[in-house]
C-alpha atoms as a PDB file:
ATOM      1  CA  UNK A   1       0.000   0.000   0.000  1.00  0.00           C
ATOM      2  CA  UNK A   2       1.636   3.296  -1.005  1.00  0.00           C
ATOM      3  CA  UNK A   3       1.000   6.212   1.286  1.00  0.00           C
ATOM      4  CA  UNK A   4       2.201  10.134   1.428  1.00  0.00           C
ATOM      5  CA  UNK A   5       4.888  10.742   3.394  1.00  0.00           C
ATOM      6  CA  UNK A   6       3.710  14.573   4.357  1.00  0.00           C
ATOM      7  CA  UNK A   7       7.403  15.613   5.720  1.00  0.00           C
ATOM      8  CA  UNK A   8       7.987  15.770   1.387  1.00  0.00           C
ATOM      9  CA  UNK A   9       4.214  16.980   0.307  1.00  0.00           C
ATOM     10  CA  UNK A  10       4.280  20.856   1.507  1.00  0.00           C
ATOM     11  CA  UNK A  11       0.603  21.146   2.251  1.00  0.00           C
ATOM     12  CA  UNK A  12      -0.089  24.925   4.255  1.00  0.00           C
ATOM     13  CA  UNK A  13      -3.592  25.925   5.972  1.00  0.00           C
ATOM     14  CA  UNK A  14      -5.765  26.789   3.281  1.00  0.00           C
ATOM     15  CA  UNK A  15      -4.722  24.811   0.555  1.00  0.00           C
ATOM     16  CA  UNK A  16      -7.326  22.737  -1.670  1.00  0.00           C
ATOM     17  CA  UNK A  17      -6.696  18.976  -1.947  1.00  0.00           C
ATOM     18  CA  UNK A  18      -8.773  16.354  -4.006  1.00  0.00           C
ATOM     19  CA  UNK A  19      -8.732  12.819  -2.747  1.00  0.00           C
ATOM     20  CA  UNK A  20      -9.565  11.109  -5.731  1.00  0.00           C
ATOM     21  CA  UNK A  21     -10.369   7.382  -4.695  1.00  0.00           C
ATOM     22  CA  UNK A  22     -10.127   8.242  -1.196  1.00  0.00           C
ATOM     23  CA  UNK A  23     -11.111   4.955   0.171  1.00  0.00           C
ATOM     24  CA  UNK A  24     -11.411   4.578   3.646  1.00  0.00           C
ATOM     25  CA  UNK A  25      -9.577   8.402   3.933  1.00  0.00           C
ATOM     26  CA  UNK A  26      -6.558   7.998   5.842  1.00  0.00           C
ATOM     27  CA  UNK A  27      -4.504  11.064   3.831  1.00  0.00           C
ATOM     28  CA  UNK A  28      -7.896  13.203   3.743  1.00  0.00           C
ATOM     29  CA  UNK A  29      -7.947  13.119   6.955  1.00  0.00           C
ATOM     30  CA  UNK A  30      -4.147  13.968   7.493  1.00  0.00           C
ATOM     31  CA  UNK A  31      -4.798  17.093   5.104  1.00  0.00           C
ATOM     32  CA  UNK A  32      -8.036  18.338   7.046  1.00  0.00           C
ATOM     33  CA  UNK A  33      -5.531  17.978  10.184  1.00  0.00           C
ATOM     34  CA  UNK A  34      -3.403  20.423   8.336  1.00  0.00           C
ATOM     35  CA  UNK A  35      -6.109  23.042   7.771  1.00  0.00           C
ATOM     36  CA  UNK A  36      -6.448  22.036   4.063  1.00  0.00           C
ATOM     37  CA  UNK A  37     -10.040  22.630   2.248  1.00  0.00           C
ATOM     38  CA  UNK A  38     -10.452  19.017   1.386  1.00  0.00           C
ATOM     39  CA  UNK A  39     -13.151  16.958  -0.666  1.00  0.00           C
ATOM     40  CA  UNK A  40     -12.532  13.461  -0.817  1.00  0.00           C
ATOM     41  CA  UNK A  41     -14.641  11.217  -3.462  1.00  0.00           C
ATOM     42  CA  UNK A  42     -14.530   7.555  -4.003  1.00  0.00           C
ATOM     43  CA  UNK A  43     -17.572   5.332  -5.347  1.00  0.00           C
ATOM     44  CA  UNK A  44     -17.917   2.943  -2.337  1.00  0.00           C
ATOM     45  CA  UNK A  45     -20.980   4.784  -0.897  1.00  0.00           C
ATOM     46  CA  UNK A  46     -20.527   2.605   2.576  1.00  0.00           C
ATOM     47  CA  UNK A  47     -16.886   3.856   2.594  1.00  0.00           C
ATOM     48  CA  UNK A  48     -17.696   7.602   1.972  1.00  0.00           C
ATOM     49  CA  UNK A  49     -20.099   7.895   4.391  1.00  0.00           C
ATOM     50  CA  UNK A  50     -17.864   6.452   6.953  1.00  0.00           C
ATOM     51  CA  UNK A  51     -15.452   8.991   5.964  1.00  0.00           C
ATOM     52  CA  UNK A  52     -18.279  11.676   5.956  1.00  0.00           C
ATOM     53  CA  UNK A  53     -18.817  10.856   9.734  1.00  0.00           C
ATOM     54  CA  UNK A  54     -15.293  10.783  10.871  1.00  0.00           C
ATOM     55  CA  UNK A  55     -14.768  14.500   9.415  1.00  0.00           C
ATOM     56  CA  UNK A  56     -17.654  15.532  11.733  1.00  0.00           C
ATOM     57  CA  UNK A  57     -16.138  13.327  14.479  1.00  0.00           C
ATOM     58  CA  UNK A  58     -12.661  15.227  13.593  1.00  0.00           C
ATOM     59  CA  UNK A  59     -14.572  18.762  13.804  1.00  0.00           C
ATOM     60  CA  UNK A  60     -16.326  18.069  16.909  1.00  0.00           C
ATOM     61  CA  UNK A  61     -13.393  17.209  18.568  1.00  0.00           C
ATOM     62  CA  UNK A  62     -11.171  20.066  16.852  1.00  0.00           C
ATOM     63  CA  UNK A  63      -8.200  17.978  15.434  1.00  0.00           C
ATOM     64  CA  UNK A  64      -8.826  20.609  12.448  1.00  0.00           C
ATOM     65  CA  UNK A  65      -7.827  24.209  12.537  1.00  0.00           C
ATOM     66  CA  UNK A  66     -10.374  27.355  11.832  1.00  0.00           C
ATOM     67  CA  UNK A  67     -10.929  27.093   8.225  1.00  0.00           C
ATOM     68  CA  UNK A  68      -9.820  23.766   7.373  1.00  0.00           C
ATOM     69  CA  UNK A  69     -13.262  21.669   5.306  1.00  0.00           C
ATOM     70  CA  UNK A  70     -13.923  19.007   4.332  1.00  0.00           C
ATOM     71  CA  UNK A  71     -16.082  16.761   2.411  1.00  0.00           C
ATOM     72  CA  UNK A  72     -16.770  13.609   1.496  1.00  0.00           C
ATOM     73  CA  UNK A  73     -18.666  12.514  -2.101  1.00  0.00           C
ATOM     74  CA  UNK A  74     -19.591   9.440  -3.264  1.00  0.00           C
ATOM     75  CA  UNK A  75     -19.090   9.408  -7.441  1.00  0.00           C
ATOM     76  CA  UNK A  76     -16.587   8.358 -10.643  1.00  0.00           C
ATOM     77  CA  UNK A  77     -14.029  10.916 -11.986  1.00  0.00           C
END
């Protein structure tokens, strides 16, 4: 399984990142972390609405910054 390693993938507050096949979300959820505006798709409707709940999980417990988003949609790119 390949993975980012985010000590080589400058990503600041504010930045806009598309998770394309985002699966389960583990790097959309590192970006939101960083304050990043991030959408993350994937078609597994099961698996983007678990990933929809853990970014309000994430928000409600503030492990992301003011103005950090994100979203989660289920579709094909």
């Amino acid at each position: 399984m390949l993975t980012v390693d985010f000590t080589r993938f400058p990503l600041a507050a504010g930045d806009r990142v598309l998770d394309l096949g985002c699966g389960a979300g583990r790097h959309a959820f590192e970006c939101y972390r960083r304050g990043a505006q991030v959408v993350a798709l994937d078609r597994n409707g099961e698996e983007i609405r678990e990933v929809a709940k853990w970014f309000a999980a994430m928000k409600e417990a503030g492990e992301a910054p003011e103005g950090a988003t994100a979203t989660a949609m289920e579709g094909d790119a």
